[in-house]
Protein backbone atom coordinates (compact mmCIF):
# COMPACT_ATOMS: atom_id res chain seq x y z
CA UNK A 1 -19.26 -17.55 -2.27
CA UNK A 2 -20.40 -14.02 -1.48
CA UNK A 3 -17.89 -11.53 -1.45
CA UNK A 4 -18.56 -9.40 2.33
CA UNK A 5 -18.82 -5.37 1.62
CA UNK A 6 -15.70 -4.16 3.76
CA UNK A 7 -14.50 -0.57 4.12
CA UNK A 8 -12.05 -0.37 1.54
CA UNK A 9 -10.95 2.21 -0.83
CA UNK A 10 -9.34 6.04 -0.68
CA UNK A 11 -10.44 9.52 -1.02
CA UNK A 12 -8.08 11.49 -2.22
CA UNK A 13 -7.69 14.63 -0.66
CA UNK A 14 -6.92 18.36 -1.62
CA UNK A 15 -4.29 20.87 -1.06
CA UNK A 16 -4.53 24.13 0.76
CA UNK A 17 -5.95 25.27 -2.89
CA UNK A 18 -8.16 22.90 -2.77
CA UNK A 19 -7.10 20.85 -6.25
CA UNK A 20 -7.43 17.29 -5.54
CA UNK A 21 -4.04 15.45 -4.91
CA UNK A 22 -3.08 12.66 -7.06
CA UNK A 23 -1.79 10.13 -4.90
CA UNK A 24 -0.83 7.19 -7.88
CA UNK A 25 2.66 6.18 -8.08
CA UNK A 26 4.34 3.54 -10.24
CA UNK A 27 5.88 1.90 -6.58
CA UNK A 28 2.44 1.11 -5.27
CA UNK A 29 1.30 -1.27 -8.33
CA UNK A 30 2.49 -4.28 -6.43
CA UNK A 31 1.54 -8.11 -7.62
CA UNK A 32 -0.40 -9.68 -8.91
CA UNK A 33 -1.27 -6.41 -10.73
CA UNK A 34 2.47 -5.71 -12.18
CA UNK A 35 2.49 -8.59 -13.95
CA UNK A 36 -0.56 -7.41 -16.14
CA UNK A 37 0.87 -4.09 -16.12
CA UNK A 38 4.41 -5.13 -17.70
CA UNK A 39 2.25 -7.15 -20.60
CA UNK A 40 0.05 -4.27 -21.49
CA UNK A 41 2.89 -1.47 -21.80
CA UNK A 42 4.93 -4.20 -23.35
CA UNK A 43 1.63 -4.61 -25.48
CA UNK A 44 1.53 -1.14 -26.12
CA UNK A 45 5.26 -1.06 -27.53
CA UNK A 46 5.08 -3.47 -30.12
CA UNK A 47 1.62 -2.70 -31.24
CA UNK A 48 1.91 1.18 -31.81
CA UNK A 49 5.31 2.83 -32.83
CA UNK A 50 4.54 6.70 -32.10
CA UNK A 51 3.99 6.43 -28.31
CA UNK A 52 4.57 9.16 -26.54
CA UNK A 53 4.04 8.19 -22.75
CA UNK A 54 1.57 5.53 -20.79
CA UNK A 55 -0.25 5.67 -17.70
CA UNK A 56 -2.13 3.37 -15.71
CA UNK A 57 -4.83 4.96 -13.84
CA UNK A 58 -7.20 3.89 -10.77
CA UNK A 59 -7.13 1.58 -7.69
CA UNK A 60 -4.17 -0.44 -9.40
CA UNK A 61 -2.08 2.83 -9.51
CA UNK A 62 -2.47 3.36 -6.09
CA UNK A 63 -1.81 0.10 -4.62
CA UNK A 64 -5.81 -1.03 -3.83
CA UNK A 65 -7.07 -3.20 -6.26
CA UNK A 66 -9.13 -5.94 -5.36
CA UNK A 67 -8.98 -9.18 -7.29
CA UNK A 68 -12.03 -10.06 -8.72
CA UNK A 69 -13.34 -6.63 -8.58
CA UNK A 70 -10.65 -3.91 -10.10
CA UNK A 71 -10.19 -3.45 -13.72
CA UNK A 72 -6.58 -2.12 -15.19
CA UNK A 73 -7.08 1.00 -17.01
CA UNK A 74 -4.36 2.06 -19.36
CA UNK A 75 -3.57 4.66 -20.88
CA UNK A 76 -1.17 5.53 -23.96
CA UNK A 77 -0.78 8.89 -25.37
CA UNK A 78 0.50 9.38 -29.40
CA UNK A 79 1.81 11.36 -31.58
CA UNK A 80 -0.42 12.21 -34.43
CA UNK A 81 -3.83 10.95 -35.49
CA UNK A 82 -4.81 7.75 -33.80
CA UNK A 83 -6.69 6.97 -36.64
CA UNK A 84 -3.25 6.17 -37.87
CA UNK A 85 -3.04 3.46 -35.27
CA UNK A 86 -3.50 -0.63 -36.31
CA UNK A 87 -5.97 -1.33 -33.58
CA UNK A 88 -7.15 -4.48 -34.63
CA UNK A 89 -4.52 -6.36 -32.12
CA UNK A 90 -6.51 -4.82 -29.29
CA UNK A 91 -9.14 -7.22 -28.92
CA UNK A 92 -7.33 -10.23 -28.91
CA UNK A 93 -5.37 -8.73 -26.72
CA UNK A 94 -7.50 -8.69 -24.57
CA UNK A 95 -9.36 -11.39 -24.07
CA UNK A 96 -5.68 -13.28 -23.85
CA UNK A 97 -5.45 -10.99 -20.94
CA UNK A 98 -8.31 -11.94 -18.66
CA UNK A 99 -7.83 -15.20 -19.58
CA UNK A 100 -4.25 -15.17 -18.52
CA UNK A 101 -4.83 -13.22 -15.30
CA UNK A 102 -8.41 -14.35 -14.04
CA UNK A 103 -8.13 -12.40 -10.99
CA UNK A 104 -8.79 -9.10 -12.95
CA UNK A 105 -12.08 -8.02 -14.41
CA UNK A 106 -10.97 -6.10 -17.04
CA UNK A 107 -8.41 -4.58 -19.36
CA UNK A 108 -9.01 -1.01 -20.79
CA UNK A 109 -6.62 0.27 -23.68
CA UNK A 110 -7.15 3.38 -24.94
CA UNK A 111 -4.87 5.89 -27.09
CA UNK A 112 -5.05 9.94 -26.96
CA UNK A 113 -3.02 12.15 -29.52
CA UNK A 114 -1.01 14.16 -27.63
CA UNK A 115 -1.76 17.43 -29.54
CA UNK A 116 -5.58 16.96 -28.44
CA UNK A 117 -5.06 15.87 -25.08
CA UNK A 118 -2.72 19.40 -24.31
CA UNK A 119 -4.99 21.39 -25.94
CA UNK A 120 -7.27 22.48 -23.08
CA UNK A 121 -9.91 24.08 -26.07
CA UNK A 122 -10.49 20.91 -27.05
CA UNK A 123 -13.38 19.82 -24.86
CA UNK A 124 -13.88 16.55 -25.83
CA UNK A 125 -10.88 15.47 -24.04
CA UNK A 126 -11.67 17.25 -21.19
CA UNK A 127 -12.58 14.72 -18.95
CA UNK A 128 -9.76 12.38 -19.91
CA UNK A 129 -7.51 15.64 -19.10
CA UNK A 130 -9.27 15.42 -15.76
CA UNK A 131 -8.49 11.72 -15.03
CA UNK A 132 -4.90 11.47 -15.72
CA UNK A 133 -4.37 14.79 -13.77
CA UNK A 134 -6.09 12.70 -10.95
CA UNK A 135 -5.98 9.39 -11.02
CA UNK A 136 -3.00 8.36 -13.08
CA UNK A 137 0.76 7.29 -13.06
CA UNK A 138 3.28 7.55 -16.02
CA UNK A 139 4.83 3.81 -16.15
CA UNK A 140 6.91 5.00 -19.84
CA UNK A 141 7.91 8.07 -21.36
CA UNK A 142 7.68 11.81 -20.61
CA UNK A 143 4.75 12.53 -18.21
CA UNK A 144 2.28 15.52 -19.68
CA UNK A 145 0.46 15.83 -15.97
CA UNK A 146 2.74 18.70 -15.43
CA UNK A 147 1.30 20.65 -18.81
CA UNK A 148 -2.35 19.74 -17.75
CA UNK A 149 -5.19 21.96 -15.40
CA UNK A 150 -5.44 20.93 -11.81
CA UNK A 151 -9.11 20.25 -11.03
CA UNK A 152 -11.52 20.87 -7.98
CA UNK A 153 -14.45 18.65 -6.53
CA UNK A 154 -17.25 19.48 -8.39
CA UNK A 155 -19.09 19.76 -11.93
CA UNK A 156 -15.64 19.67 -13.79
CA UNK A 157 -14.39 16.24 -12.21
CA UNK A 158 -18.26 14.79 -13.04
CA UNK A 159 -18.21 11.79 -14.87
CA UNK A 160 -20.18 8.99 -14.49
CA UNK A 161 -22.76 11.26 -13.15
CA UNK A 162 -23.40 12.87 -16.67
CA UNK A 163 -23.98 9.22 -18.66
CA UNK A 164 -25.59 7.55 -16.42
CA UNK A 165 -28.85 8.54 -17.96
CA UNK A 166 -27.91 7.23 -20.97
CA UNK A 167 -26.19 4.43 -19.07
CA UNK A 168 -29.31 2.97 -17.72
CA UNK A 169 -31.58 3.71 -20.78
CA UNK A 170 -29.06 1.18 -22.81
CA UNK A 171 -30.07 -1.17 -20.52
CA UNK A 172 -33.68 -1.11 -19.74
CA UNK A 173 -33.89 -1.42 -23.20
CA UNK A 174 -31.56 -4.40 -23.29
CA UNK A 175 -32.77 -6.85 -26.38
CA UNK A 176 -33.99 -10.27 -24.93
CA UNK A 177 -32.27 -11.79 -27.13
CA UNK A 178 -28.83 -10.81 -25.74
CA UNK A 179 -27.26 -12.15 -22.61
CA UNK A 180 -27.23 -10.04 -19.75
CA UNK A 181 -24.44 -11.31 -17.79
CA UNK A 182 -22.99 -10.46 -14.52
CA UNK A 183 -20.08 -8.09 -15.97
CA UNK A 184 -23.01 -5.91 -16.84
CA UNK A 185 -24.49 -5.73 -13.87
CA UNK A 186 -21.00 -4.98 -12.10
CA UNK A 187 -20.19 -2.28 -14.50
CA UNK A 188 -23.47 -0.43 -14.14
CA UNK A 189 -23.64 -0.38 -10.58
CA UNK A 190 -20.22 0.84 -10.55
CA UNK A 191 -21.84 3.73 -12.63
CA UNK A 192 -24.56 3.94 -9.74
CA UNK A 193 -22.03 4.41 -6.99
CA UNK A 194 -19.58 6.68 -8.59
CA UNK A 195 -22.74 8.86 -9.60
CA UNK A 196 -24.21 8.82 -6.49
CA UNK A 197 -20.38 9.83 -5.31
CA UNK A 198 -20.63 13.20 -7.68
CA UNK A 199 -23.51 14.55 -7.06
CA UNK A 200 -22.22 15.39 -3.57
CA UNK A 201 -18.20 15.62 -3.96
CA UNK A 202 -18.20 19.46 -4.28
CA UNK A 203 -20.10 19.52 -0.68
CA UNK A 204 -18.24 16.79 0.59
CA UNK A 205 -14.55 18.43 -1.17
CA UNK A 206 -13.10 15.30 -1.76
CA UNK A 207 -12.78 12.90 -4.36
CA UNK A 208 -12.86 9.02 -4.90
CA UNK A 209 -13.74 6.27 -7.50
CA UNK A 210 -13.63 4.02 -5.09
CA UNK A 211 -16.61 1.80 -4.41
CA UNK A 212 -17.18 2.03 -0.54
CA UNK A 213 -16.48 5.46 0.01
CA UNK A 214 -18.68 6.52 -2.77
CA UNK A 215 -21.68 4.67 -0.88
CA UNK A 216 -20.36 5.65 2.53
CA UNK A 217 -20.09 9.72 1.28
CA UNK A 218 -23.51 9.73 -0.53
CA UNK A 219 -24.95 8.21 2.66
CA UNK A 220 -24.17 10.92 4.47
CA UNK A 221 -26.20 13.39 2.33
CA UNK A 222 -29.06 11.04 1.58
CA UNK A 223 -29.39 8.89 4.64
CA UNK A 224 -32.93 7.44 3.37
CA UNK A 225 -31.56 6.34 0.32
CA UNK A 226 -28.19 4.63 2.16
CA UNK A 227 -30.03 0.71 1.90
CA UNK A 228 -30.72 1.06 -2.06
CA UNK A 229 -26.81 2.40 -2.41
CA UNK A 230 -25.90 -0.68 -0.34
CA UNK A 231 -27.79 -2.70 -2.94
CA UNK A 232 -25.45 -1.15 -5.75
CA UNK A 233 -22.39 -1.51 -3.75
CA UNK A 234 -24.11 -5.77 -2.87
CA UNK A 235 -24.06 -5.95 -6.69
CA UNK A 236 -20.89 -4.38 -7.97
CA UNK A 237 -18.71 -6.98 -6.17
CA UNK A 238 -21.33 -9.50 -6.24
CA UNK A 239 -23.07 -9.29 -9.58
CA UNK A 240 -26.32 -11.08 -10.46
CA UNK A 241 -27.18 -12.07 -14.06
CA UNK A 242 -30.93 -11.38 -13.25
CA UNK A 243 -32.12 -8.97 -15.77
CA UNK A 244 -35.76 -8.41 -14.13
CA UNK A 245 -34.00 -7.76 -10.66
CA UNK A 246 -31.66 -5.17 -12.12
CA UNK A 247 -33.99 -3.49 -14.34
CA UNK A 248 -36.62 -2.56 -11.25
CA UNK A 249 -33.78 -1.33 -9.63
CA UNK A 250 -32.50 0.75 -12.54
CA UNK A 251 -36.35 1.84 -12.99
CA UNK A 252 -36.62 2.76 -9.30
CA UNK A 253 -33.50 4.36 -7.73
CA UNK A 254 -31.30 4.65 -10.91
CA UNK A 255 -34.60 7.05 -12.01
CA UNK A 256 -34.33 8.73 -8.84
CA UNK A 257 -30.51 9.37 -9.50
CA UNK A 258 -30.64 10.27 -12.40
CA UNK A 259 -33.13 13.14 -11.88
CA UNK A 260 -30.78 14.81 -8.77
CA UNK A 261 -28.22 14.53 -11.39
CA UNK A 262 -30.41 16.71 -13.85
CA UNK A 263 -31.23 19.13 -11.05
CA UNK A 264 -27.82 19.80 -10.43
CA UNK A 265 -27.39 20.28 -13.95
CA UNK A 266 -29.85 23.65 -14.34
């Protein structure tokens, strides 16, 4: 059955400073998605005993995730090193996940010390910083959005955009040897659309990581390339397992992405 390409999704809007409004909220994670929700924080809980707060981040978090599609992305923050951490629970975990609830793609656990994560010096965290400021709700503990930057459209809410290079080298040189199944192909053309999304978000002074508006939005700006955006968006919620077929593409307008990003980057 082919999923149809519908016009779902939300762009998230800024205030009269123009810092883009987080619209998440722990009331619009509504079923199936709680369930999976409760079972990761509860997850969370046992596993790691110096949590400071979690989040859950994305379509789920406000209320438009798509079965089949969405993935959950979590998100606890620690005290201390999370070196520290046992994190040998987490794959299990995980895999009993998306075998227990089919319906959802993936599960993404990830831990941030809390020290690093407030320190706005600390660049590596930057662009975490960014996406709980923007796309996250606190489901346990003390929220830290309050002691984090607000952030504009534009080259400090990049992120897809400024991998995808290396993105789609990891796969054109994808072993033979080594399956190339259809998760792949969903997860890089989600990479696609998002970066095809960034490179025009500061024009466009919005923000989304939603799949349709980030092809709808880039068409605007680059009408001629609005059919090979489709393609992405064709594949991301219908993925194909043929390696061939997604490597011309990746070859052809992932090369042509990826050098607009680059230009936007001198």
């Amino acid at each position: 059955m082919t999923n149809q390409i519908l016009p779902m999704g939300k762009v998230y809007e800024t205030d009269i400073e123009g810092f883009i409004i987080n619209e998440a909220s722990a009331d619009m994670i509504q079923p199936p998605w709680t369930s999976v929700v409760e079972d990761v924080k509860d997850s969370y809980l046992n596993n790691w005993q110096k949590i400071h707060s979690i989040y859950i981040r994305g379509s789920i978090a406000r209320g438009s995730g798509v079965e089949g599609i969405s993935d959950v992305d979590t998100l606890a923050v620690v005290y201390g090193d999370k070196k520290d951490l046992d994190h040998s629970w987490v794959l299990n975990f995980k895999q009993e996940m998306l075998e227990k609830y089919p319906f959802c793609l993936d599960v993404e656990l990830k831990c941030v010390p809390l020290n690093r994560l407030l320190n706005l010096e600390d660049e590596y965290y930057h662009t975490l910083r960014m996406i709980v400021q923007i796309t996250a709700v606190c489901i346990w503990g003390d929220d830290v959005r309050p002691l984090l930057p607000k952030f504009k459209p534009g080259r400090e809410t990049m992120k897809c955009a400024l991998v995808l290079s290396d993105n789609i080298d990891r796969l054109i040189n994808w072993r033979e040897e080594d399956k190339f199944n259809p998760r792949i192909c969903q997860w890089i053309m989600k990479r696609i659309l998002r970066s095809g999304f960034e490179i025009v978000m500061a024009e466009a002074n919005c923000y989304t990581r939603d799949l349709y508006p980030c092809w709808q939005i880039f068409s605007r700006y680059y009408p001629e390339k609005r059919e090979q955006m489709k393609q992405a968006l064709h594949w991301a919620i219908n993925p194909t397992d043929d390696h061939t077929e997604i490597l011309s593409f990746l070859q052809d307008f992932g090369g042509w992405l990826v050098a607009r990003v680059q230009q936007l980057e001198t």
